[in-house]
N, C-alpha and C. Protein backbone atom coordinates (compact mmCIF):
# COMPACT_ATOMS: atom_id res chain seq x y z
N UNK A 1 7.94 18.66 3.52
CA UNK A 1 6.62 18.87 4.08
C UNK A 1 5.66 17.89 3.43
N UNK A 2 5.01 17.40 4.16
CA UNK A 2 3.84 16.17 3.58
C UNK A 2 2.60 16.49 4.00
N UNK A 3 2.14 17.97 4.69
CA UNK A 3 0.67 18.49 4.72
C UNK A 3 0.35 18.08 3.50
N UNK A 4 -1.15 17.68 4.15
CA UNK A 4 -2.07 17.69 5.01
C UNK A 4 -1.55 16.12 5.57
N UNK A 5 -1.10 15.65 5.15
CA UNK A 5 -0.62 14.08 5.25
C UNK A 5 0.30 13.92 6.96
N UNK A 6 -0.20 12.99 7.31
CA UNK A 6 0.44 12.87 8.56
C UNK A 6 1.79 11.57 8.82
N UNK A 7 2.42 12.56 9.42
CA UNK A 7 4.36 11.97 9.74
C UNK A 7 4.37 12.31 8.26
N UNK A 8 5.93 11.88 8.27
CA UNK A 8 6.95 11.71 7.25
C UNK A 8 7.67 10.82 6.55
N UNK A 9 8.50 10.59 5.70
CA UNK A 9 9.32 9.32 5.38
C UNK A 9 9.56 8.00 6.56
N UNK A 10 9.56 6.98 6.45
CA UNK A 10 10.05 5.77 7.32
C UNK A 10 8.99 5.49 8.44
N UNK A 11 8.22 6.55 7.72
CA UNK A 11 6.46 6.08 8.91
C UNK A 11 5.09 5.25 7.60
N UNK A 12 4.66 4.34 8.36
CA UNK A 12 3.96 3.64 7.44
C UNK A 12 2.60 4.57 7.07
N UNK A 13 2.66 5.72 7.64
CA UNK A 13 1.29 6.73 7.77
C UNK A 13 1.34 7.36 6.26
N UNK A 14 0.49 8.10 6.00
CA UNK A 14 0.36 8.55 4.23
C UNK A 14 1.33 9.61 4.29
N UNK A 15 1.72 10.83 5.14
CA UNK A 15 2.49 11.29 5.01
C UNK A 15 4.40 10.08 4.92
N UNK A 16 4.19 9.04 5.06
CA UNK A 16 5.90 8.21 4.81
C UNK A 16 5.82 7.32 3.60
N UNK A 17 4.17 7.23 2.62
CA UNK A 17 4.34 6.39 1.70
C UNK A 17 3.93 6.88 0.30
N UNK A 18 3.55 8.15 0.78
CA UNK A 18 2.48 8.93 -0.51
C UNK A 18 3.78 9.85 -1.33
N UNK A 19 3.86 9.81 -2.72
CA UNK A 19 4.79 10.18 -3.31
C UNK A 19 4.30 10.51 -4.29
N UNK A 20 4.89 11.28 -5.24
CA UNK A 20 4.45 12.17 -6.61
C UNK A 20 5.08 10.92 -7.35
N UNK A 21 4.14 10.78 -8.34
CA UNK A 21 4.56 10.42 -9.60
C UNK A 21 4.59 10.74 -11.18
N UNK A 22 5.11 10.92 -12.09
CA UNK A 22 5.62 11.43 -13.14
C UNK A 22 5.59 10.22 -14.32
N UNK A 23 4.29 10.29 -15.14
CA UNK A 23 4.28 9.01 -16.20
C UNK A 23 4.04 10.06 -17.72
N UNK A 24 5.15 9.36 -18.75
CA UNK A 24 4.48 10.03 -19.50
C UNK A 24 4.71 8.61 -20.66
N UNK A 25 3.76 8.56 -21.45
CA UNK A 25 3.75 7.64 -22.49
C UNK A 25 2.53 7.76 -23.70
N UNK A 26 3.05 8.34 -24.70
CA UNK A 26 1.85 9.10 -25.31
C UNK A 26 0.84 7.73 -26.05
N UNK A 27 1.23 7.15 -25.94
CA UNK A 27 0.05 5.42 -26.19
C UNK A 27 -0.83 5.39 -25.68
N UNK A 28 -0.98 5.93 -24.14
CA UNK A 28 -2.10 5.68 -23.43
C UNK A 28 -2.87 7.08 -23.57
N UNK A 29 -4.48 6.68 -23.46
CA UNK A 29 -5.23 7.54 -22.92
C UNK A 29 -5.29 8.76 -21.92
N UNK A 30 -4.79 8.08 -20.70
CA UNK A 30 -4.50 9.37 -19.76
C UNK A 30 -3.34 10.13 -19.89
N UNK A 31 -3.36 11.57 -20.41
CA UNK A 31 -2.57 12.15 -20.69
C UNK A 31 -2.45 13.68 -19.68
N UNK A 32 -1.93 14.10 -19.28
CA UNK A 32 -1.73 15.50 -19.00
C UNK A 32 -2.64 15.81 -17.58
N UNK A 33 -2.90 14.61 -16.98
CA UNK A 33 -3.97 14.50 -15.83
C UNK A 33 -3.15 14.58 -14.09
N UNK A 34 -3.87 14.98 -13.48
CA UNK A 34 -3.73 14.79 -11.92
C UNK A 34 -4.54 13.52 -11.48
N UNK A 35 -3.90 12.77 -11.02
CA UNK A 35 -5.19 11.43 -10.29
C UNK A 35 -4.50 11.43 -8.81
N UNK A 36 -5.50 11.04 -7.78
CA UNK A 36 -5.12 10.78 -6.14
C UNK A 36 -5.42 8.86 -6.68
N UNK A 37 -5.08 7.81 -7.41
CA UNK A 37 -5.53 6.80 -7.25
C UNK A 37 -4.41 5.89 -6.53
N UNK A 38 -4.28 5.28 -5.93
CA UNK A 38 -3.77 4.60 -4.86
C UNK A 38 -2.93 3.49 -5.64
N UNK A 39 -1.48 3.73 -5.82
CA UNK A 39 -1.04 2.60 -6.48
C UNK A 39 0.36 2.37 -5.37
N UNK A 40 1.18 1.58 -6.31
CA UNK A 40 2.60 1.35 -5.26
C UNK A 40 3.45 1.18 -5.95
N UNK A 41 4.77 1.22 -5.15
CA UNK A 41 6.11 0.73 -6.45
C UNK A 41 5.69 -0.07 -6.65
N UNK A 42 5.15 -1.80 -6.18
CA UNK A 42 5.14 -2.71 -6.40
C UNK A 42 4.37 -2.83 -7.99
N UNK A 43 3.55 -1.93 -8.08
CA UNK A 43 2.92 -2.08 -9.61
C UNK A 43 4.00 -1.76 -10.73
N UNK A 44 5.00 -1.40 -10.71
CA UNK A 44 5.94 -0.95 -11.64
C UNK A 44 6.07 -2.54 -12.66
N UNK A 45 6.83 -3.45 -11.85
CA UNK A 45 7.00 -4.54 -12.26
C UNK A 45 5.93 -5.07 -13.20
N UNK A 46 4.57 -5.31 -12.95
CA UNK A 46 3.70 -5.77 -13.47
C UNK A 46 2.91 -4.75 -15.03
N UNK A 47 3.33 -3.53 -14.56
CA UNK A 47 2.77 -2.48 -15.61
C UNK A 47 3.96 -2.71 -16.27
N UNK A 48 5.46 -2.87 -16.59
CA UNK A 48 6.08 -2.74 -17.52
C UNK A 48 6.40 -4.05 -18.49
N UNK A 49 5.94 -5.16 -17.66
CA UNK A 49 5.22 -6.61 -18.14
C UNK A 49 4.09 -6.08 -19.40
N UNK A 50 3.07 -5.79 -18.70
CA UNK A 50 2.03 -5.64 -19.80
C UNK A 50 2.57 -4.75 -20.68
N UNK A 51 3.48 -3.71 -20.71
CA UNK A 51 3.57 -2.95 -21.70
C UNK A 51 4.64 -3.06 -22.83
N UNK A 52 5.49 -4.10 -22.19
CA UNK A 52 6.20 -5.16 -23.18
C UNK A 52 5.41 -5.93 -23.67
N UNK A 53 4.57 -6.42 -23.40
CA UNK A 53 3.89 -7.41 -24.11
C UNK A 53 4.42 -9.17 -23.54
N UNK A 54 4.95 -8.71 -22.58
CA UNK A 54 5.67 -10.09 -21.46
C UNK A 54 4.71 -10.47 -20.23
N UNK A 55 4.65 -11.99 -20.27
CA UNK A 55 4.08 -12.34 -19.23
C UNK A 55 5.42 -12.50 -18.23
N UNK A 56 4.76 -12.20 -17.11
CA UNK A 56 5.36 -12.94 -15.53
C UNK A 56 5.96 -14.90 -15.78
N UNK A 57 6.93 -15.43 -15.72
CA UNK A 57 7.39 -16.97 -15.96
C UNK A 57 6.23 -17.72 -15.22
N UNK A 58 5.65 -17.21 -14.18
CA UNK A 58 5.17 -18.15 -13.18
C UNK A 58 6.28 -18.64 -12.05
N UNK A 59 6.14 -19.45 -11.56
CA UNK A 59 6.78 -20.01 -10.13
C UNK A 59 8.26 -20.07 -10.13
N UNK A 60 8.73 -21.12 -11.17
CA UNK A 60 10.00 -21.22 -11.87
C UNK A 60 10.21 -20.80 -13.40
N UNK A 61 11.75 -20.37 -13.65
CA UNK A 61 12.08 -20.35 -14.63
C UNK A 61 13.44 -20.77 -14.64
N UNK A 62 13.93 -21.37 -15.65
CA UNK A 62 15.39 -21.60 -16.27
C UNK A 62 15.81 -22.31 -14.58
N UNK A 63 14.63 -23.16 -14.08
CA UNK A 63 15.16 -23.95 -12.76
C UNK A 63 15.27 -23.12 -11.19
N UNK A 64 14.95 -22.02 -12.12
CA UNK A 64 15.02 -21.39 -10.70
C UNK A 64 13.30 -20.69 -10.19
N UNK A 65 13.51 -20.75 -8.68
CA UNK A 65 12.18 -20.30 -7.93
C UNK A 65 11.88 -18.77 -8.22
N UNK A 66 10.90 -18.07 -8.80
CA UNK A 66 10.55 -16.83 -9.23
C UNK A 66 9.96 -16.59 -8.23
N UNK A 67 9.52 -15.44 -7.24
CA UNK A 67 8.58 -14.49 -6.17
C UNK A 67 7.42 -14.45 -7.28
N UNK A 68 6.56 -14.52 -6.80
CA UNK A 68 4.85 -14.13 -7.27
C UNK A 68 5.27 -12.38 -7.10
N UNK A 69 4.66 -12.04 -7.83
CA UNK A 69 4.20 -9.90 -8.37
C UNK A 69 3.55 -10.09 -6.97
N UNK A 70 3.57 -8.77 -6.02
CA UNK A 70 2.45 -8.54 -5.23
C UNK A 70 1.86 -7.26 -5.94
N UNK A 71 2.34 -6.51 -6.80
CA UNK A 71 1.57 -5.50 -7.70
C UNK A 71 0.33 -5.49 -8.60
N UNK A 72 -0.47 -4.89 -9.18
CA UNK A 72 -1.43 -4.80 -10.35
C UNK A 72 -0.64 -3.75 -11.06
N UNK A 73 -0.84 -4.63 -12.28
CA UNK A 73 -0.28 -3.51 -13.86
C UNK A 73 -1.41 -2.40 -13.47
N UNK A 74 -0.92 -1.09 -14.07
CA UNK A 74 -1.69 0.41 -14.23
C UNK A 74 -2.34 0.50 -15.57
N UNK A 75 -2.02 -0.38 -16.41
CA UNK A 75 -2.08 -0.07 -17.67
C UNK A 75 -3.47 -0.37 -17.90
N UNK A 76 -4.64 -1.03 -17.23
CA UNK A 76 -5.83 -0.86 -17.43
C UNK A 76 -6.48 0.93 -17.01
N UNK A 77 -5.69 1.21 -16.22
CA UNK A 77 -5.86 3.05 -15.68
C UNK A 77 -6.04 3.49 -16.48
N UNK A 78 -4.38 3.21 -16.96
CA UNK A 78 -3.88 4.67 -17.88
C UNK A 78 -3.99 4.49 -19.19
N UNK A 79 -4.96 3.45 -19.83
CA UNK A 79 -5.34 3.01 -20.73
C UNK A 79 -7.03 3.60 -20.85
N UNK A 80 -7.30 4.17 -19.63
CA UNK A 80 -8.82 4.33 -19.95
C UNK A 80 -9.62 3.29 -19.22
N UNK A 81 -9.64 2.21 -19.65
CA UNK A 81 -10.35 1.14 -19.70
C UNK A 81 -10.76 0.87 -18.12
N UNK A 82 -9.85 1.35 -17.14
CA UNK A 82 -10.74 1.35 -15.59
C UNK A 82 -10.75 2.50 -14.66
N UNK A 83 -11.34 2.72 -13.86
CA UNK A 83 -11.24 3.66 -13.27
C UNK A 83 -10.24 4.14 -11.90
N UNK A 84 -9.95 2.78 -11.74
CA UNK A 84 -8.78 2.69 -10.60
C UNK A 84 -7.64 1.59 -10.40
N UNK A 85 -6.62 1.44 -10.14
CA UNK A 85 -5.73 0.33 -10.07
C UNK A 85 -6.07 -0.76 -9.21
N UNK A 86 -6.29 0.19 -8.30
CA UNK A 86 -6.83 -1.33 -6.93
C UNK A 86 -8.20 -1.09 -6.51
N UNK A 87 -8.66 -2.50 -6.92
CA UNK A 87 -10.13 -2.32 -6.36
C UNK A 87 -10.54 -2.25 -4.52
N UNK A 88 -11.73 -2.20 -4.35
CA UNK A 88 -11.45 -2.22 -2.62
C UNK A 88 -11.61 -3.83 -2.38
N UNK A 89 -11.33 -4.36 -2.69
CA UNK A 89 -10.55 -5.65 -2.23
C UNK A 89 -9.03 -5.79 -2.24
N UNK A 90 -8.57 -5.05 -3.09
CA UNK A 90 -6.81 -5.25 -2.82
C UNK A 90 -6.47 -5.23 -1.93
N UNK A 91 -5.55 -5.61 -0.61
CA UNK A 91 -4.91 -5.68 0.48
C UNK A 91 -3.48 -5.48 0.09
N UNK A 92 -3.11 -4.43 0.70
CA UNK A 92 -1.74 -4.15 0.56
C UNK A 92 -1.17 -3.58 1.95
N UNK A 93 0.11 -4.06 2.24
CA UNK A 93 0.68 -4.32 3.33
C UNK A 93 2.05 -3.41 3.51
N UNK A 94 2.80 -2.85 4.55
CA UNK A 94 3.93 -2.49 4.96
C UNK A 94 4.21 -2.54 5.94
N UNK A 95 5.48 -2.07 6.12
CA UNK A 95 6.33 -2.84 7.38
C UNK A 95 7.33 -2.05 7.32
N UNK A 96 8.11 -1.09 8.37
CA UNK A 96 9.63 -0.98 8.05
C UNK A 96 9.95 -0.39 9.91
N UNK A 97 10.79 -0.68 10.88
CA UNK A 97 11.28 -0.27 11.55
C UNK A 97 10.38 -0.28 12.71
N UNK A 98 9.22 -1.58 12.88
CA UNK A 98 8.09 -1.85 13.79
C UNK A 98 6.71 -1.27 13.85
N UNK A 99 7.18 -0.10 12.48
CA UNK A 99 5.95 0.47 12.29
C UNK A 99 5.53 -0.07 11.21
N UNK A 100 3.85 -0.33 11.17
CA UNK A 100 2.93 -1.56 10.32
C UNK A 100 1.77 -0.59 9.73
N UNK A 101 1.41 -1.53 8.09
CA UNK A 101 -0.07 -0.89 7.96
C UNK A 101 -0.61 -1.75 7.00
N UNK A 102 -1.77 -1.51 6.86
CA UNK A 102 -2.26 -2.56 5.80
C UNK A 102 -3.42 -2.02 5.40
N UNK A 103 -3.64 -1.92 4.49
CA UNK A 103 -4.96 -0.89 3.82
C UNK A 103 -5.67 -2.01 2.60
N UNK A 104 -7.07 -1.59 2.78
CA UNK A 104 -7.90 -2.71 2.20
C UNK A 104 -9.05 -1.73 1.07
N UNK A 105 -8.81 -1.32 -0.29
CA UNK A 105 -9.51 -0.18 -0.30
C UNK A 105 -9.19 1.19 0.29
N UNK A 106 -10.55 2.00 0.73
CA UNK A 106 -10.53 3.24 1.58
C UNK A 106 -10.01 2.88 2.73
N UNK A 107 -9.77 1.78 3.37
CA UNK A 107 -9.73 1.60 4.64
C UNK A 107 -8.04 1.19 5.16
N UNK A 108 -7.70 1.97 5.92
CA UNK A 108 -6.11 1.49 6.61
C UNK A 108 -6.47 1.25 7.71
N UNK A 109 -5.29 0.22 8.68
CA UNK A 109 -4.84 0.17 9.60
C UNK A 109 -3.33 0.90 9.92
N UNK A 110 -3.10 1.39 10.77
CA UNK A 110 -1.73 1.76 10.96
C UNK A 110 -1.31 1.44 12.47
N UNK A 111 0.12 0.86 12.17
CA UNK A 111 0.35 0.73 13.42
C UNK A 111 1.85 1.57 14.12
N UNK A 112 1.95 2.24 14.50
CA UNK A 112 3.01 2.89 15.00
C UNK A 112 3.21 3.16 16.45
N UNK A 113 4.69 2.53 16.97
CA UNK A 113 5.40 2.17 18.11
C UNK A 113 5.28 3.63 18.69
N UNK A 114 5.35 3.54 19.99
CA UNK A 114 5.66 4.50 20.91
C UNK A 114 7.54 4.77 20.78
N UNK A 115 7.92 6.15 21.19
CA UNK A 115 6.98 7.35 21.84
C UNK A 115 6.54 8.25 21.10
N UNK A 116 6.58 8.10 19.20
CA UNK A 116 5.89 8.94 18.63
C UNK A 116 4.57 8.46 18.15
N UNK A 117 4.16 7.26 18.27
CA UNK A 117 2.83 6.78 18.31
C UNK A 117 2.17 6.40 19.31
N UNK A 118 0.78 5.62 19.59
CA UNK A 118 0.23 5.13 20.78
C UNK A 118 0.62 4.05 20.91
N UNK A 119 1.22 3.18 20.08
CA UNK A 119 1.58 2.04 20.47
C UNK A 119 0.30 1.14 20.29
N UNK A 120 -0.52 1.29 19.37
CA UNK A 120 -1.80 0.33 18.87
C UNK A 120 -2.20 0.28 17.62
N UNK A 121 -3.23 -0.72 17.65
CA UNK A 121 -3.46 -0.45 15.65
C UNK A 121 -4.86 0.88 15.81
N UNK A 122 -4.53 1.92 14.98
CA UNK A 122 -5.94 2.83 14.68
C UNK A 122 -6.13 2.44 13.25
N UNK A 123 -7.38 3.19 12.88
CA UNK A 123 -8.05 2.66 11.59
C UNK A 123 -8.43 4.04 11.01
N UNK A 124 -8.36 4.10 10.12
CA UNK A 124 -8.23 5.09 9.53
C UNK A 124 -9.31 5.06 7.74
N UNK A 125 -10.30 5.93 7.53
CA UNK A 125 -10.98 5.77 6.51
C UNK A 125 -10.81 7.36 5.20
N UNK A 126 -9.44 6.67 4.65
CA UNK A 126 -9.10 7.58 3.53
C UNK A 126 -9.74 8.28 2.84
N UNK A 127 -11.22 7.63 2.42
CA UNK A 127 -11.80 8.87 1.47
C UNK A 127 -12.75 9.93 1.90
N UNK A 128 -12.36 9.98 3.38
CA UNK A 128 -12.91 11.07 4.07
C UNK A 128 -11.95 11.60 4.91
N UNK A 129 -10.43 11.06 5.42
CA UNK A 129 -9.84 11.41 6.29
C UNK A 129 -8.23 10.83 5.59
N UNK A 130 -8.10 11.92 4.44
CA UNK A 130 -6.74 11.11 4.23
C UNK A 130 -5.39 11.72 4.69
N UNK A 131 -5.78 12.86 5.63
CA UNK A 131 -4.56 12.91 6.25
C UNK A 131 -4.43 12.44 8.07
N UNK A 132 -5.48 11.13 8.11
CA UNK A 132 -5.04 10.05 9.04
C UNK A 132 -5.49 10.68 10.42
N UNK A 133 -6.23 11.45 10.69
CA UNK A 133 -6.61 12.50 11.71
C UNK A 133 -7.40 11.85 13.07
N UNK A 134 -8.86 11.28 12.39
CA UNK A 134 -9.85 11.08 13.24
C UNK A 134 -9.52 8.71 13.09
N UNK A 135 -8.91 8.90 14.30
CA UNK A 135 -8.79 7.14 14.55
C UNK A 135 -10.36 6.65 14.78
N UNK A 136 -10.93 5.26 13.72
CA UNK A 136 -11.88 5.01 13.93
C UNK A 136 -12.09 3.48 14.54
N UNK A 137 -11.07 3.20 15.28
CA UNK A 137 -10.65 2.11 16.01
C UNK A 137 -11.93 1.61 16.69
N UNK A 138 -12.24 2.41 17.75
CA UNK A 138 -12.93 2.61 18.53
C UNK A 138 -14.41 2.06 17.85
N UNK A 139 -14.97 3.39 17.08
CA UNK A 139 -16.34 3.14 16.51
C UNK A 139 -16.49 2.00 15.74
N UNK A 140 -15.49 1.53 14.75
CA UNK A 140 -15.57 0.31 13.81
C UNK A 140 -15.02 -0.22 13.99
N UNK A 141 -14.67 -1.26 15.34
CA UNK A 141 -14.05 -2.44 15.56
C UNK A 141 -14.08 -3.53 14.71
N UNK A 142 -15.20 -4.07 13.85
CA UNK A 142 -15.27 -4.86 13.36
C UNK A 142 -14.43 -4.41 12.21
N UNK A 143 -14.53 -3.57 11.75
CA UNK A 143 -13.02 -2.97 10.44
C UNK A 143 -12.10 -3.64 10.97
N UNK A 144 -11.60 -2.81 11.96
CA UNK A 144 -10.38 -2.89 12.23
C UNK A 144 -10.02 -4.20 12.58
N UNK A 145 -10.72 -5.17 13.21
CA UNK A 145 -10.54 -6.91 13.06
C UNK A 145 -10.13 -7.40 11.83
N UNK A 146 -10.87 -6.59 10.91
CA UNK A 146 -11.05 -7.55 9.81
C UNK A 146 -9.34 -7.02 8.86
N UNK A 147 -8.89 -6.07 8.89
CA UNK A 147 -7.66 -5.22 8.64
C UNK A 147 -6.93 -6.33 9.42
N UNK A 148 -6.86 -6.08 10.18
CA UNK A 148 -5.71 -6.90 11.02
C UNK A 148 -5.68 -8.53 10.70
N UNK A 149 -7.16 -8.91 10.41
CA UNK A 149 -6.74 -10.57 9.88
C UNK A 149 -6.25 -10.61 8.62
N UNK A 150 -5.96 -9.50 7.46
CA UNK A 150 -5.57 -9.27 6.50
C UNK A 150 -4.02 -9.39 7.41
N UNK A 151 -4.07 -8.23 8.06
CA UNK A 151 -2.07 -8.02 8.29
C UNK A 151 -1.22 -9.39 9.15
N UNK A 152 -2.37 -10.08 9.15
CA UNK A 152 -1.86 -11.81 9.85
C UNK A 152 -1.44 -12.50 8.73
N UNK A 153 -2.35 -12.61 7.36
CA UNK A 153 -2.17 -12.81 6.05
C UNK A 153 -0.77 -12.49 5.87
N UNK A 154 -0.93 -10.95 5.63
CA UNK A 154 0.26 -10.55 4.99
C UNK A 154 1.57 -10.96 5.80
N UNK A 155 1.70 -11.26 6.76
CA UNK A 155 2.58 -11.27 7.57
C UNK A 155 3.34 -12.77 7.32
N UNK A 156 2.21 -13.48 6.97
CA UNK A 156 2.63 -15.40 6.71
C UNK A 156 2.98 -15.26 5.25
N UNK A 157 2.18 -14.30 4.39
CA UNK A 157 2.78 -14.40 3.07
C UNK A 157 3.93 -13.68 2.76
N UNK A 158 4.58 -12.76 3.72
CA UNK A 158 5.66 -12.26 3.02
C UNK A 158 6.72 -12.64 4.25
N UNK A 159 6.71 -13.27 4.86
CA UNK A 159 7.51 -13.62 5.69
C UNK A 159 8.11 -12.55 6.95
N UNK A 160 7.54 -11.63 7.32
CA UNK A 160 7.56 -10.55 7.96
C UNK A 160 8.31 -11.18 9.84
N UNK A 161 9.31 -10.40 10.37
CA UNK A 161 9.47 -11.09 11.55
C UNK A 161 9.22 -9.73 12.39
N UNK A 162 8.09 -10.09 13.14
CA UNK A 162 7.79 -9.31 14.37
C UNK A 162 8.76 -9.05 15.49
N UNK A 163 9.34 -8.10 15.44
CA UNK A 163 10.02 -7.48 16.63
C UNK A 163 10.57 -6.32 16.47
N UNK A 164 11.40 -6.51 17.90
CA UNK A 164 11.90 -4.92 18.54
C UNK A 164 12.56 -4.34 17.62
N UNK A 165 12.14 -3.12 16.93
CA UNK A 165 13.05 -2.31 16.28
C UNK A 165 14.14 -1.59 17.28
N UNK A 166 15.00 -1.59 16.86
CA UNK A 166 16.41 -0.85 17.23
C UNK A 166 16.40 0.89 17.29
N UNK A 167 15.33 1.01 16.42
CA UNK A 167 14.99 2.73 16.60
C UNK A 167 14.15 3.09 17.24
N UNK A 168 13.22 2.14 17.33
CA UNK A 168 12.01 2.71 17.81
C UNK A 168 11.42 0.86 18.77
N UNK A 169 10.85 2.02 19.64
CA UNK A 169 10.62 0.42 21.48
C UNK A 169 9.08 0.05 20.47
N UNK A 170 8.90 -1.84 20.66
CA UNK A 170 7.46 -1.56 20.12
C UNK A 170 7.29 -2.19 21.37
């Protein structure tokens, strides 16, 4: 069950990406707390960098081509020192099975194929509607432009190939 959260696993919606997490490390400041702050696996990599005390190689190492982090370390969080992992400029992106989203801050796009979606991008404003309810497509077009020239971004930077999923018609 993922109430209040809408869909489930393998949907890019908060009910298929929102997951419990379990940190304990008595070094840091935040201890024994509940937070809703918006992070991703992708931060794992980069938070266990800083907490080794290891930088990222950069581009290459030992001759070979390294992937750039798309994560932010937590460890400014859970250190105290900020109040959130991603600021509302972070752009973060998904993709799995033709269904798409890309969230900028409070603000998502989601896109999910018919016949369990409409088959369009809606927009969606999390810190008033985070279980994805009221589509604000419509009223804030200019959002939702601006989301989507992000998910054009993301799409050239991670190499993403647009098409027909096999499970689902887009």
């Amino acid at each position: 069950a993922t109430a209040p959260s809408r869909l489930f696993k393998a949907f890019t919606t908060e009910g298929g990406i929102r997951v419990p997490a379990l940190l304990h490390y008595p070094a840091l400041a935040r201890q024994g707390q509940i937070s809703h702050q918006f992070s991703t696996v992708m931060d794992i990599t980069p938070t266990l960098l800083d907490l080794a005390g290891i930088r990222h190689p950069g581009k290459r190492w030992r001759g070979r081509d390294v992937a750039p982090l798309r994560g932010k370390s937590w460890l400014g969080y859970l250190s105290g020192e900020t109040e959130q992992v991603h600021d509302e400029h972070t752009v973060t992106g998904w993709e799995l099975f033709g269904r798409r989203a890309i969230r900028q801050g409070h603000w998502k796009a989601v896109y999910i194929p018919g016949p369990v979606g409409p088959a369009t991008w809606q927009l969606y404003d999390l810190s008033i509607d985070p279980g994805e309810v009221h589509d604000l497509a419509q009223a804030q077009p200019a959002k939702l432009q601006a989301l989507l020239g992000e998910w054009q971004k993301y799409v050239e930077e991670t190499g993403v190939i647009l098409s027909q999923s096999p499970f689902q018609p887009d």
